[in-house]
C-alpha atoms as a PDB file:
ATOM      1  CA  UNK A   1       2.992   9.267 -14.885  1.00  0.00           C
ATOM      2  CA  UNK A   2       2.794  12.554 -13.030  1.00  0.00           C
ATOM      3  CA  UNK A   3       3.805  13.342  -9.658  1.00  0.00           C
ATOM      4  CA  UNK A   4       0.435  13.866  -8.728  1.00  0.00           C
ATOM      5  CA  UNK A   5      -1.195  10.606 -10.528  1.00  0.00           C
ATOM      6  CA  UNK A   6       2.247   9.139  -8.798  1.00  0.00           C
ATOM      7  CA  UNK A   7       1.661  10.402  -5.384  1.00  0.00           C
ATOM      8  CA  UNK A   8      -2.008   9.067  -5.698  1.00  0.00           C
ATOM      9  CA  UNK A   9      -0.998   5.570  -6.340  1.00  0.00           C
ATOM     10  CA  UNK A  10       1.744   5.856  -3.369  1.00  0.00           C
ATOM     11  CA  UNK A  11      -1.367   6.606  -0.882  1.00  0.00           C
ATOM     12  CA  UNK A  12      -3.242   3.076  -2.447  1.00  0.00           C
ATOM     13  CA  UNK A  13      -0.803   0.987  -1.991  1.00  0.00           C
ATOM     14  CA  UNK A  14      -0.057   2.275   1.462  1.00  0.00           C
ATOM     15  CA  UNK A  15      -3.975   1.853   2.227  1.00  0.00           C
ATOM     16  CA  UNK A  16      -3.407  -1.636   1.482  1.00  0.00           C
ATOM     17  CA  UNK A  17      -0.725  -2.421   3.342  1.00  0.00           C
ATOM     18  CA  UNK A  18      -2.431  -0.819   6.252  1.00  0.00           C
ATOM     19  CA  UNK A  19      -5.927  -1.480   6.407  1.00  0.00           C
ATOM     20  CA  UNK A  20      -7.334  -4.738   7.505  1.00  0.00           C
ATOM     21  CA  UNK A  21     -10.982  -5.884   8.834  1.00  0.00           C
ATOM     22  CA  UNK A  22     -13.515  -2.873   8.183  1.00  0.00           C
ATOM     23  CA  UNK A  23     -11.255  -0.547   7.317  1.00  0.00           C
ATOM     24  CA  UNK A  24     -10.364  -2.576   4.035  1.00  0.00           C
ATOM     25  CA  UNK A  25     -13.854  -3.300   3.336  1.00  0.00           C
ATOM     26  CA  UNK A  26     -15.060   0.533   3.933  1.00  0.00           C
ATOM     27  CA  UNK A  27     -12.279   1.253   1.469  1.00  0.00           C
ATOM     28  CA  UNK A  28     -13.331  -1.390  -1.151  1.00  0.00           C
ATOM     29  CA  UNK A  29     -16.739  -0.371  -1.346  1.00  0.00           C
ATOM     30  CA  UNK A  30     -15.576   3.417  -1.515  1.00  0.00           C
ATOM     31  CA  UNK A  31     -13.158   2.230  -4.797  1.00  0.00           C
ATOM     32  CA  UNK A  32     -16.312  -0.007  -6.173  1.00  0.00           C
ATOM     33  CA  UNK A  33     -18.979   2.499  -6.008  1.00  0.00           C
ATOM     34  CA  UNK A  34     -16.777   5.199  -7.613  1.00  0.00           C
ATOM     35  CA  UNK A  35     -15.801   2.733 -10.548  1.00  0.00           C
ATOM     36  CA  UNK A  36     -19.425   1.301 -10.967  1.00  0.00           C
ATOM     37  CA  UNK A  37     -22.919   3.300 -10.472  1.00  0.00           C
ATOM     38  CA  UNK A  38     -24.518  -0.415 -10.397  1.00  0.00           C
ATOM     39  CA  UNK A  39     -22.711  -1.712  -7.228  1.00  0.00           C
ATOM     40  CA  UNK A  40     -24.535  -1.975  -4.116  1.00  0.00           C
ATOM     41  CA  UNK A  41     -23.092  -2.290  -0.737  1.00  0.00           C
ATOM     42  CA  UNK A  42     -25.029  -4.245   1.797  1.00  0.00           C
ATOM     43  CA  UNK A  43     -24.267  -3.078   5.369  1.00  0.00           C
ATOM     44  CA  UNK A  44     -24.921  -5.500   8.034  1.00  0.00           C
ATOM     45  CA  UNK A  45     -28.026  -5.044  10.141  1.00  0.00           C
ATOM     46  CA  UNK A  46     -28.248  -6.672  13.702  1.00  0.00           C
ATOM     47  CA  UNK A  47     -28.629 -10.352  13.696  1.00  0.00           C
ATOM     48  CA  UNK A  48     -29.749 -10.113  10.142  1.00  0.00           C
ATOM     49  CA  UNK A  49     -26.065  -9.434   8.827  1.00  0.00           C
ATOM     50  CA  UNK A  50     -24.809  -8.874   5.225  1.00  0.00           C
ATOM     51  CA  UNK A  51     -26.526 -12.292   4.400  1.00  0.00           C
ATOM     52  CA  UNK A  52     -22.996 -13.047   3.779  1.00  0.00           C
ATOM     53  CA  UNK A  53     -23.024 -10.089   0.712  1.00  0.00           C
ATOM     54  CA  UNK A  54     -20.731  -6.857   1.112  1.00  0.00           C
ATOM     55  CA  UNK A  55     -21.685  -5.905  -2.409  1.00  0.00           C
ATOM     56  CA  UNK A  56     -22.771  -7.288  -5.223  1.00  0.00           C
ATOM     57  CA  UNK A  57     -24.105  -5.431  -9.073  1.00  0.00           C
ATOM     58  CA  UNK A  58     -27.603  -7.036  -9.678  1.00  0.00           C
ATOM     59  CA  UNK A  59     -27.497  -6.457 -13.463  1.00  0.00           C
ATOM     60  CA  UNK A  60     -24.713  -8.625 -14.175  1.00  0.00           C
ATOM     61  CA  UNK A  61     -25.209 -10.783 -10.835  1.00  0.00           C
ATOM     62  CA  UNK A  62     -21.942 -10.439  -9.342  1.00  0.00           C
ATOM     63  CA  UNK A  63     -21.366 -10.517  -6.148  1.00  0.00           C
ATOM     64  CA  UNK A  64     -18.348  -9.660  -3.886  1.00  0.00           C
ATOM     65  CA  UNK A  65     -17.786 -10.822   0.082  1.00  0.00           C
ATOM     66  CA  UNK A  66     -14.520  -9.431   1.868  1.00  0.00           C
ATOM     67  CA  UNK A  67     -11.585 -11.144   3.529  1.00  0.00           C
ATOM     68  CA  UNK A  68      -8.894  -8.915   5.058  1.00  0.00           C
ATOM     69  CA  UNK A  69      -6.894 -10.272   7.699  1.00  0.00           C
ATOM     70  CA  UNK A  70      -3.712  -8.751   9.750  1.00  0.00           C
ATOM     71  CA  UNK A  71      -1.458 -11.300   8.614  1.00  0.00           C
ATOM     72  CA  UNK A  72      -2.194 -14.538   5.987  1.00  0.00           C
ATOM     73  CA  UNK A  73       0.595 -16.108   6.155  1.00  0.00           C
ATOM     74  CA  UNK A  74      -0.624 -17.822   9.268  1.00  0.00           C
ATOM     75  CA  UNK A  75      -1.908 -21.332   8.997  1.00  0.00           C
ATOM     76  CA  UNK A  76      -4.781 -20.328  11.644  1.00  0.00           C
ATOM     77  CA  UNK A  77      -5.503 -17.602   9.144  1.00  0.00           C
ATOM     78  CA  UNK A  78      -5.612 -19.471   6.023  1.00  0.00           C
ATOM     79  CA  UNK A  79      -7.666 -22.131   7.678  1.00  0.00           C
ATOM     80  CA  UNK A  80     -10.179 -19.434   8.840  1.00  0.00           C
ATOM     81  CA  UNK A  81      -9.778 -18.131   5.717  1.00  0.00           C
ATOM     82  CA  UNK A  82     -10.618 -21.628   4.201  1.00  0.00           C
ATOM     83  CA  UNK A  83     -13.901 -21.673   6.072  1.00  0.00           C
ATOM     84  CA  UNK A  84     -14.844 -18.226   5.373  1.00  0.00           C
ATOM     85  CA  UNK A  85     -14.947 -18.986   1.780  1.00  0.00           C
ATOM     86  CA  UNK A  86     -16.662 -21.749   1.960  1.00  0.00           C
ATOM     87  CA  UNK A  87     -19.270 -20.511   4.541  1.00  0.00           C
ATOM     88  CA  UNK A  88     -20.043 -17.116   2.851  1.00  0.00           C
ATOM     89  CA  UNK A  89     -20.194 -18.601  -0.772  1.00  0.00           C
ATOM     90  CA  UNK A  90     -23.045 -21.040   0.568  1.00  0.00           C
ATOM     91  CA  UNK A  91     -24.826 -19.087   2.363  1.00  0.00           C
ATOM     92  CA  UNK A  92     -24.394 -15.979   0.347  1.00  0.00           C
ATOM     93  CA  UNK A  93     -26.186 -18.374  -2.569  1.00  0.00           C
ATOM     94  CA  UNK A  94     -29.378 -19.864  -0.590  1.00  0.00           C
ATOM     95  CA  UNK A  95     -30.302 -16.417   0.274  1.00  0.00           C
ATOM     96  CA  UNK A  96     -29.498 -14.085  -2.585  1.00  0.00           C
ATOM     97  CA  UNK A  97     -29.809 -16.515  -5.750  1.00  0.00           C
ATOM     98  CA  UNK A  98     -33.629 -17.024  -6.129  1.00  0.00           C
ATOM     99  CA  UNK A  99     -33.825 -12.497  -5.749  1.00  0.00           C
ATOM    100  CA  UNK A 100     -30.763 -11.744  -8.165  1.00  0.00           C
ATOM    101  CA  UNK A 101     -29.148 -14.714  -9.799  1.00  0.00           C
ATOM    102  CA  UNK A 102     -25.340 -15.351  -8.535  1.00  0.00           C
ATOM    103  CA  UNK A 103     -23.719 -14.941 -11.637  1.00  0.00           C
ATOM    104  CA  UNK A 104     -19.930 -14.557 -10.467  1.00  0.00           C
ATOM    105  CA  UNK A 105     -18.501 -14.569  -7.181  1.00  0.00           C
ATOM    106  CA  UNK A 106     -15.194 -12.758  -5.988  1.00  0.00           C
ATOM    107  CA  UNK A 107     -13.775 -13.459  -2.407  1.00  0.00           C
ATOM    108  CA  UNK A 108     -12.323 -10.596  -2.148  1.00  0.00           C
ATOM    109  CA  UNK A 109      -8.935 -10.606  -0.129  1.00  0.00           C
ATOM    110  CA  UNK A 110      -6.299  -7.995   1.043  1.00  0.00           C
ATOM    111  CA  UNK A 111      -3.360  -9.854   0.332  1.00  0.00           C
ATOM    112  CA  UNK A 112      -0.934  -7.200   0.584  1.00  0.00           C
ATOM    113  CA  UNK A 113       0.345  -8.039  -2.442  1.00  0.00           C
ATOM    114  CA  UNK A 114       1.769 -11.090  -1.389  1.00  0.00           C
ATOM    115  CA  UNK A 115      -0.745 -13.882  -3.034  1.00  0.00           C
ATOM    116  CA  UNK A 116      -3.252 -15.640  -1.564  1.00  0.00           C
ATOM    117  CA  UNK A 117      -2.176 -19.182   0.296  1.00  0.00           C
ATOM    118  CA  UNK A 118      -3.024 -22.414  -1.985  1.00  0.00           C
ATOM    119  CA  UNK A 119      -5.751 -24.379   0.266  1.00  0.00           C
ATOM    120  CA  UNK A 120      -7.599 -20.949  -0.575  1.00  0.00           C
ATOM    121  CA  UNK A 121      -7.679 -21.546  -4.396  1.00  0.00           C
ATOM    122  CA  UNK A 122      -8.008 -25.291  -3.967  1.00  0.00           C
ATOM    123  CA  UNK A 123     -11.490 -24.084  -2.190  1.00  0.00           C
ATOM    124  CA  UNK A 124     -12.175 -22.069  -4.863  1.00  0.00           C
ATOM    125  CA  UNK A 125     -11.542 -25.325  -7.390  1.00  0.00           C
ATOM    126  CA  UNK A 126     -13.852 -27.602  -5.192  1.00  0.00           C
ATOM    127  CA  UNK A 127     -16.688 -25.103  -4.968  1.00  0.00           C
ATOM    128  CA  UNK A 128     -16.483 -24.371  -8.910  1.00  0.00           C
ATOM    129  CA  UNK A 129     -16.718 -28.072  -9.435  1.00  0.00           C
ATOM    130  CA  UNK A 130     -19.846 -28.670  -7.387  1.00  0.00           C
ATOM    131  CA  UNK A 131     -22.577 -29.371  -9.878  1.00  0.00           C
ATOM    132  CA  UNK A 132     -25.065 -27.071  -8.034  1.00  0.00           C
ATOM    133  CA  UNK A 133     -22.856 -24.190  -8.611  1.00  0.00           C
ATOM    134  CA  UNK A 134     -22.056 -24.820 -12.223  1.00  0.00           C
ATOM    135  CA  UNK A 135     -23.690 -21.639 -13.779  1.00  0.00           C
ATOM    136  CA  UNK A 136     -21.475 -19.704 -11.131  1.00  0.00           C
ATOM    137  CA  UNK A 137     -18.014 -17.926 -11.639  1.00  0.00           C
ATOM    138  CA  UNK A 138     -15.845 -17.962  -8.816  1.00  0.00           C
ATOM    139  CA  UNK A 139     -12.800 -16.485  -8.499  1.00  0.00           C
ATOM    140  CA  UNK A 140     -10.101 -14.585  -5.999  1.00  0.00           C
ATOM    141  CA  UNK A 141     -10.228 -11.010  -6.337  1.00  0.00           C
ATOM    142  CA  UNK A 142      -6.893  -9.442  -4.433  1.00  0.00           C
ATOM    143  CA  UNK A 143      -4.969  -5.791  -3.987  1.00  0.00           C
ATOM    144  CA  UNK A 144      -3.585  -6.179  -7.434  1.00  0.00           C
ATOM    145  CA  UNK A 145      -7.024  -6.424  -8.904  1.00  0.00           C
ATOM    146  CA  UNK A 146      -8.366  -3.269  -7.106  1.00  0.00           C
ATOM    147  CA  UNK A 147      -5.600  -1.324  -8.022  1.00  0.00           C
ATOM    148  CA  UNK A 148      -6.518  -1.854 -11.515  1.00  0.00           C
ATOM    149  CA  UNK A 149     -10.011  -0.368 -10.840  1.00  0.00           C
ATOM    150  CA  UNK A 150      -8.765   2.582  -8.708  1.00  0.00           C
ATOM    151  CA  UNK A 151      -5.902   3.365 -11.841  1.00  0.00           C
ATOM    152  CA  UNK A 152      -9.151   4.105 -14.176  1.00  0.00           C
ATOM    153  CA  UNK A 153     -11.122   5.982 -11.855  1.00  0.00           C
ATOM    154  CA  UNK A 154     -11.115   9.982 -12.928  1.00  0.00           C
ATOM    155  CA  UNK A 155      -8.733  12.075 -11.044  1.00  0.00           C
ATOM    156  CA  UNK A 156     -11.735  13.796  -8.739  1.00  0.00           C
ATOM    157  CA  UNK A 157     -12.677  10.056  -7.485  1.00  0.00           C
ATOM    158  CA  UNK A 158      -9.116   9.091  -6.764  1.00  0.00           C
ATOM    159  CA  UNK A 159      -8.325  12.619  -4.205  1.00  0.00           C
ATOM    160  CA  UNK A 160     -11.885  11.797  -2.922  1.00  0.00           C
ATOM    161  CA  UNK A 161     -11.230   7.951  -1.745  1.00  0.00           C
ATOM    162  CA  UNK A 162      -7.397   8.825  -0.971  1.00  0.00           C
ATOM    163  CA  UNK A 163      -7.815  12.301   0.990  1.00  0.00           C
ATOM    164  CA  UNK A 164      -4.983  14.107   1.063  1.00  0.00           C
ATOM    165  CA  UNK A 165      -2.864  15.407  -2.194  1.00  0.00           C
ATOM    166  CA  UNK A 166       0.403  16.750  -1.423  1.00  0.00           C
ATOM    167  CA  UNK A 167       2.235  19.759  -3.464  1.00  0.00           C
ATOM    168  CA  UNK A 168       5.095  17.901  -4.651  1.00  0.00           C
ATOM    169  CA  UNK A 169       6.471  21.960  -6.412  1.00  0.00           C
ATOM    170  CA  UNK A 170       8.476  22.827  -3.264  1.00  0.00           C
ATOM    171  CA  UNK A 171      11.559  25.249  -3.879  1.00  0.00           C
ATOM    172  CA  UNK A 172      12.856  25.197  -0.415  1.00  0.00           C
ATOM    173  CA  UNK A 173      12.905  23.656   2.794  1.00  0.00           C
ATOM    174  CA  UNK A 174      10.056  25.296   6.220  1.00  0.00           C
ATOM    175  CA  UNK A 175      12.469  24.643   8.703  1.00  0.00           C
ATOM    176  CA  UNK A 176       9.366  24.101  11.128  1.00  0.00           C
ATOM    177  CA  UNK A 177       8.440  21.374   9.262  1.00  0.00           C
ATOM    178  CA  UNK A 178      11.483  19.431   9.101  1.00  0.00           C
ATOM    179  CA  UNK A 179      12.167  20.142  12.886  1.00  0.00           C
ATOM    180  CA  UNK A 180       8.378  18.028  13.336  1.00  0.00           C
ATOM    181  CA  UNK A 181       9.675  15.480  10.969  1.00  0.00           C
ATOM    182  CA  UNK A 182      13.551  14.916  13.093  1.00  0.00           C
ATOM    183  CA  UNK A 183      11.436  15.178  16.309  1.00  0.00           C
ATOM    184  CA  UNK A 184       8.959  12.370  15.303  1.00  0.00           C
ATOM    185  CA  UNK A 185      12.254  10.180  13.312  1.00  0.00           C
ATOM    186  CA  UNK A 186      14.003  10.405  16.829  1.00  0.00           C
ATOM    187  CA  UNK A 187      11.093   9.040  18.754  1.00  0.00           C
ATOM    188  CA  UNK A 188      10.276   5.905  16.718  1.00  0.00           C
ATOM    189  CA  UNK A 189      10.923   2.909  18.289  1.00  0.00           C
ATOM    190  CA  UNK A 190      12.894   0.354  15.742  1.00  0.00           C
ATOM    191  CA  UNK A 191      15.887  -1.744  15.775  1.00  0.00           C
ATOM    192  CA  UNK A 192      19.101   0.021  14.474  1.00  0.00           C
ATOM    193  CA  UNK A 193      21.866  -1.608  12.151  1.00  0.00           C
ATOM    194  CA  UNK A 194      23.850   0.450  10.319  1.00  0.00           C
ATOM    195  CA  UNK A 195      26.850   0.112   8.086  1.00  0.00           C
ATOM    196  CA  UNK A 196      29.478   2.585   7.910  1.00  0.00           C
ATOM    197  CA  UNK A 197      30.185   3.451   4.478  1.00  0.00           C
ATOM    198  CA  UNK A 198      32.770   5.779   2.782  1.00  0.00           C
ATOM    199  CA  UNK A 199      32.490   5.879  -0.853  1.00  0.00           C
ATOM    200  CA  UNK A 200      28.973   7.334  -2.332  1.00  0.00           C
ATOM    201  CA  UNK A 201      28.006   6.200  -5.862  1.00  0.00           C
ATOM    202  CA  UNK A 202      26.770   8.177  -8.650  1.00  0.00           C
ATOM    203  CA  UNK A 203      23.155   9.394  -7.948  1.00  0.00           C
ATOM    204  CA  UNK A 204      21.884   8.804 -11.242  1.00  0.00           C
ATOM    205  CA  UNK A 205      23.221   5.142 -11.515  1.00  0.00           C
ATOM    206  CA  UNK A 206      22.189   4.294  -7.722  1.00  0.00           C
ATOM    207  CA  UNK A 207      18.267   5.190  -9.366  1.00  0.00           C
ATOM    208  CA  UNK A 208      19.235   2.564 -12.147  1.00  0.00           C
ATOM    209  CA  UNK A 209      20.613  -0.210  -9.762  1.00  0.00           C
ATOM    210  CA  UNK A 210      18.026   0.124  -7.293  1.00  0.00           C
ATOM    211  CA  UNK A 211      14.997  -0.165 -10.250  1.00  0.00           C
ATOM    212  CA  UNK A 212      13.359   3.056  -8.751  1.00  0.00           C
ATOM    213  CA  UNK A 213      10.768   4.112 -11.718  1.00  0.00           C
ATOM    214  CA  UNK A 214      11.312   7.748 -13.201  1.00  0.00           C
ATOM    215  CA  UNK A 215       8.435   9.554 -10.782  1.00  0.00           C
ATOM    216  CA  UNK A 216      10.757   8.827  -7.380  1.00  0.00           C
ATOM    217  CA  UNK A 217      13.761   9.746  -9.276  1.00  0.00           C
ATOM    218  CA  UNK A 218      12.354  13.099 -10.312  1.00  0.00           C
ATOM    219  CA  UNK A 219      11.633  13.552  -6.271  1.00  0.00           C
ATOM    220  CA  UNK A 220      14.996  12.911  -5.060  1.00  0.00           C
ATOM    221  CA  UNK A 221      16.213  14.949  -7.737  1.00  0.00           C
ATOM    222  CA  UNK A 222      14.414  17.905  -7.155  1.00  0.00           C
ATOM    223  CA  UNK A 223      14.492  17.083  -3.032  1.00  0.00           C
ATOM    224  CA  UNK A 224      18.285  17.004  -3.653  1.00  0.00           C
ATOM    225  CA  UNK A 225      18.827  20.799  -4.668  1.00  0.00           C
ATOM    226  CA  UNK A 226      17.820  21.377  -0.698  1.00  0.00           C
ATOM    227  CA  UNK A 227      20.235  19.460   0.554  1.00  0.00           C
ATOM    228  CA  UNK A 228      23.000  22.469   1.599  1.00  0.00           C
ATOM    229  CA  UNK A 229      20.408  23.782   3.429  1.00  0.00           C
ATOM    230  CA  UNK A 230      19.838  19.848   5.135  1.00  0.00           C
ATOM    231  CA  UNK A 231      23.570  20.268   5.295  1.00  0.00           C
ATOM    232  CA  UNK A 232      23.938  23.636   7.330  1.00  0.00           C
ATOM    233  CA  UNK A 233      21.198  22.668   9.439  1.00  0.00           C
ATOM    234  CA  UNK A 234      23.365  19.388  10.670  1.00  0.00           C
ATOM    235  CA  UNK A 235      25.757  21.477  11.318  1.00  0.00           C
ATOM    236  CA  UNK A 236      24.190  23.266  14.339  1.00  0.00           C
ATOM    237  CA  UNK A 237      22.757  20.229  15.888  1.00  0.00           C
ATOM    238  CA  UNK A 238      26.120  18.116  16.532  1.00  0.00           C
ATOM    239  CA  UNK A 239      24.818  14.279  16.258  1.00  0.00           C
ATOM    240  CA  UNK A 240      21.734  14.474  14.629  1.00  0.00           C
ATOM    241  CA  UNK A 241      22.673  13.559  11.223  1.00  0.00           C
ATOM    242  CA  UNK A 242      24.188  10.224  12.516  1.00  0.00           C
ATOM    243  CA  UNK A 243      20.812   9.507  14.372  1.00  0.00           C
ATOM    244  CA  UNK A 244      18.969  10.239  11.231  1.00  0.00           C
ATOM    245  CA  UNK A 245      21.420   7.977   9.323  1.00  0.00           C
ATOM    246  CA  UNK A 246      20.360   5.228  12.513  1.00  0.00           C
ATOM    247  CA  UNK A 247      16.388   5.940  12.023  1.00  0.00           C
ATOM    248  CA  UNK A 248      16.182   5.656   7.866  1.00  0.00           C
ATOM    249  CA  UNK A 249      18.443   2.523   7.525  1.00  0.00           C
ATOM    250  CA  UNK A 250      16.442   0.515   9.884  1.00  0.00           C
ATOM    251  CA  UNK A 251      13.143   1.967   7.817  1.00  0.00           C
ATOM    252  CA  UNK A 252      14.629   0.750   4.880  1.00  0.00           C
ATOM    253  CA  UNK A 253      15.950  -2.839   6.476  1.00  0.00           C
ATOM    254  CA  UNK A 254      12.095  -2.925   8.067  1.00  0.00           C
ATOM    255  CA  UNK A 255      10.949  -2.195   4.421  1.00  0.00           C
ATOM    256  CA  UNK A 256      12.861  -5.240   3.171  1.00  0.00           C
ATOM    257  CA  UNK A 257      11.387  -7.399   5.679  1.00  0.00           C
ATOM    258  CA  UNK A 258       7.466  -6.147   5.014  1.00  0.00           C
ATOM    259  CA  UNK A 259       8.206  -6.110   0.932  1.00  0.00           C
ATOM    260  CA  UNK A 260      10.559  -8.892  -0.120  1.00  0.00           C
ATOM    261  CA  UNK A 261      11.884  -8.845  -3.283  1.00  0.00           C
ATOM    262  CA  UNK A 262       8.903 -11.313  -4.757  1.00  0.00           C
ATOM    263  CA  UNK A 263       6.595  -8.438  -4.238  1.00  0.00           C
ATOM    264  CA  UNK A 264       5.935  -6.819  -7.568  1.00  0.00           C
ATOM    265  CA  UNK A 265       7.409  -3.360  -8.355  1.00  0.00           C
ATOM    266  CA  UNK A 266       9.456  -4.524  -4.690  1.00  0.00           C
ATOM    267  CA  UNK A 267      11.936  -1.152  -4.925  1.00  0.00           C
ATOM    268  CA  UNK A 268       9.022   1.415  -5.526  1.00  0.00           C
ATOM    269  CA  UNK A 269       6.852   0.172  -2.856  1.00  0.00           C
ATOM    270  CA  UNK A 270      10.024   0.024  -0.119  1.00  0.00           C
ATOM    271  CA  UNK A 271      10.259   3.593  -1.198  1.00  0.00           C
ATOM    272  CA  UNK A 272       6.209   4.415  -0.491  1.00  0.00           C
ATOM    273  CA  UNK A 273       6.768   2.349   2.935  1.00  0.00           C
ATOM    274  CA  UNK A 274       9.744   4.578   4.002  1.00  0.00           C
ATOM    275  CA  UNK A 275       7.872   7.963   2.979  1.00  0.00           C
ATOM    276  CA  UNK A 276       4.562   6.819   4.673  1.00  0.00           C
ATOM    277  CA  UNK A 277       6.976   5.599   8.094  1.00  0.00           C
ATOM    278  CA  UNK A 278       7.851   8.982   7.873  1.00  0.00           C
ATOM    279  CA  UNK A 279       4.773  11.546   8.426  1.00  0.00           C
ATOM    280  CA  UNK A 280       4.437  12.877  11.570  1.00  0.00           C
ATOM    281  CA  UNK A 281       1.177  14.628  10.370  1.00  0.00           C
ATOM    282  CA  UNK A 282       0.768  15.364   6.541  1.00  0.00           C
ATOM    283  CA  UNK A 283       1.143  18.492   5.069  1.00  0.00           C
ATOM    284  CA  UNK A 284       3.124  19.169   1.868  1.00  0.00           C
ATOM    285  CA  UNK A 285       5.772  21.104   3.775  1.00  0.00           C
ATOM    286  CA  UNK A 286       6.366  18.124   5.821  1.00  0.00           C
ATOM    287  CA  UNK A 287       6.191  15.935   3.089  1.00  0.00           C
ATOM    288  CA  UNK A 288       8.916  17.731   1.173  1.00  0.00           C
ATOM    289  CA  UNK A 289      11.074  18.096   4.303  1.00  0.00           C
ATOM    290  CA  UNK A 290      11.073  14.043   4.483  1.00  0.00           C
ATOM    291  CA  UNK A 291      11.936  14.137   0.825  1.00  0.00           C
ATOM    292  CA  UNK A 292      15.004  16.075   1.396  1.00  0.00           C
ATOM    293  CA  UNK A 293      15.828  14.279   4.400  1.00  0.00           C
ATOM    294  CA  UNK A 294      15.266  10.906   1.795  1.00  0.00           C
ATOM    295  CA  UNK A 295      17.393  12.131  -0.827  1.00  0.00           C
ATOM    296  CA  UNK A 296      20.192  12.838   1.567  1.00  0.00           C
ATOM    297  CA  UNK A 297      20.472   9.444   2.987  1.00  0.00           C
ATOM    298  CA  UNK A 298      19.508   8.035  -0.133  1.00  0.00           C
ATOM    299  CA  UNK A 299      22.688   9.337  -1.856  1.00  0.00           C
ATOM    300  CA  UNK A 300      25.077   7.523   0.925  1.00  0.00           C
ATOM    301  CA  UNK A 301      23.468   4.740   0.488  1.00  0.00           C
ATOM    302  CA  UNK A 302      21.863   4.455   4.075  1.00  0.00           C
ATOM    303  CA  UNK A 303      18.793   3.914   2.216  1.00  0.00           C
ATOM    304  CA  UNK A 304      18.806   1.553  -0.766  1.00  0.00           C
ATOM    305  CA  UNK A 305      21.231  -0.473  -1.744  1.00  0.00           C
ATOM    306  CA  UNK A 306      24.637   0.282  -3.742  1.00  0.00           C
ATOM    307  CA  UNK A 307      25.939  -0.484  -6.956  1.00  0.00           C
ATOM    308  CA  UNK A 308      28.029  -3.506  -6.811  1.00  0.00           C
ATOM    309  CA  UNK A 309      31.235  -2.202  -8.034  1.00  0.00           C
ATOM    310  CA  UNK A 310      31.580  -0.221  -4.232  1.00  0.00           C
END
């Protein structure tokens, strides 16, 4: 993987975790008509609606309808969730069948990566097992599924759905840029614990413990070479580097609450949620002064965790 096919894949999963309601949906649709020139997306139109359809690809007669919550792990959620299924599917059938026959249905669900709740796939198994619906394929369609799609798109579709593509070939630090980046670290609002710690581990085998993938490591390595310069600058601001220290291990501890450690690829992603805290506005000098700032903290272990021998 390349830095730029890995930077793409960074912004996804960050779109995931952030978007919810229309903002997911827009951002399905945007992924499914760039993968396949048959799917249709039906905007709602006043008290008409969707008819219970936000896109569907009448030659094979599939059909997708969009879930995407703030937070599923909450039983008023899943319950509304529950009913949303059930609702949609039904209605989405009386209307739509008898014009383009329903084929397969997705309900398709931002579950952050997380897994959708069981009384959600036990509606799914009581809906597939009404006799009415037995020509009909039903099925969950969540993050991990459109992050296969978006992984096969071409490289044009990918910058076009994802926006901005960052220049990951920076030699040295814009000083104006990392001053943005301290001044925005320094004014977010989150709740400190830090460890003092005296002994810093081997780079290369912190990488290993931590089950970063070889992209991020060639970051920090090359974000590394910069940090004298981090170094010097600390030097004329007496205390900042110990508010830093404060700022990116309570992103990190925040990352381990958001992506627990059942999360697929869990160490990756905590790394993509600590770069993505950190924009103040994205540019690719700012993006390599975070980097450098990363690597830093990163290599005394304020961020990530330690090999156990220290």
């Amino acid at each position: 993987m390349t830095g730029e096919e890995y930077f793409m894949k960074q912004m996804f999963v960050q779109k995931i975790y952030k978007y919810t309601g229309q903002e997911f949906e827009d951002f399905f649709v945007q992924i499914m008509s760039a993968s396949n020139p048959n799917f249709k997306p039906v905007k709602a139109f006043g008290k008409v609606g969707d008819k219970k359809n936000d896109g569907f690809d009448e030659t094979t007669g599939t059909y997708y309808q969009v879930f995407s919550p703030e937070d599923l792990t909450k039983s008023r959620t899943i319950s509304k969730g529950v009913e949303k299924l059930e609702e949609d599917f039904t209605k989405l059938y009386e209307y739509w069948n008898d014009k383009y026959p329903v084929k397969y249905f997705y309900y398709v669900v931002n579950d952050k990566y997380h897994g959708l709740p069981a009384p959600i796939y036990s509606k799914i198994a009581d809906l597939s097992k009404n006799p009415k619906y037995e020509t009909v394929t039903i099925n969950a369609f969540l993050a991990k599924d459109l992050e296969k799609i978006f992984d096969n798109l071409s490289t044009q579709d990918k910058q076009n759905i994802i926006g901005f593509l960052p220049n990951i070939n920076m030699d040295t630090i814009n000083f104006s840029a990392l001053h943005d980046v301290i001044e925005y670290l320094l004014g977010l609002k989150l709740v400190t614990n830090v460890d003092e710690k005296f002994i810093v581990p081997d780079f290369d085998k912190k990488i290993e413990i931590n089950g970063l993938n070889l992209p991020i490591k060639s970051l920090l390595d090359a974000a590394s070479y910069q940090e004298g310069e981090l170094i010097q600058y600390f030097k004329e601001y007496r205390g900042l580097a110990d508010n830093l220290k404060s700022v990116f291990n309570s992103l990190y501890e925040e990352s381990k609450i958001e992506i627990p450690e059942s999360v697929d690829n869990y160490p990756n992603k905590r790394f993509d949620y600590i770069l993505e805290k950190c924009y103040p506005k994205k540019t690719s000098d700012v993006q390599h002064a975070i980097l450098v700032l990363m690597a830093h903290y990163f290599s005394s272990c304020d961020i990530f965790e330690e090999p156990p021998e220290f």
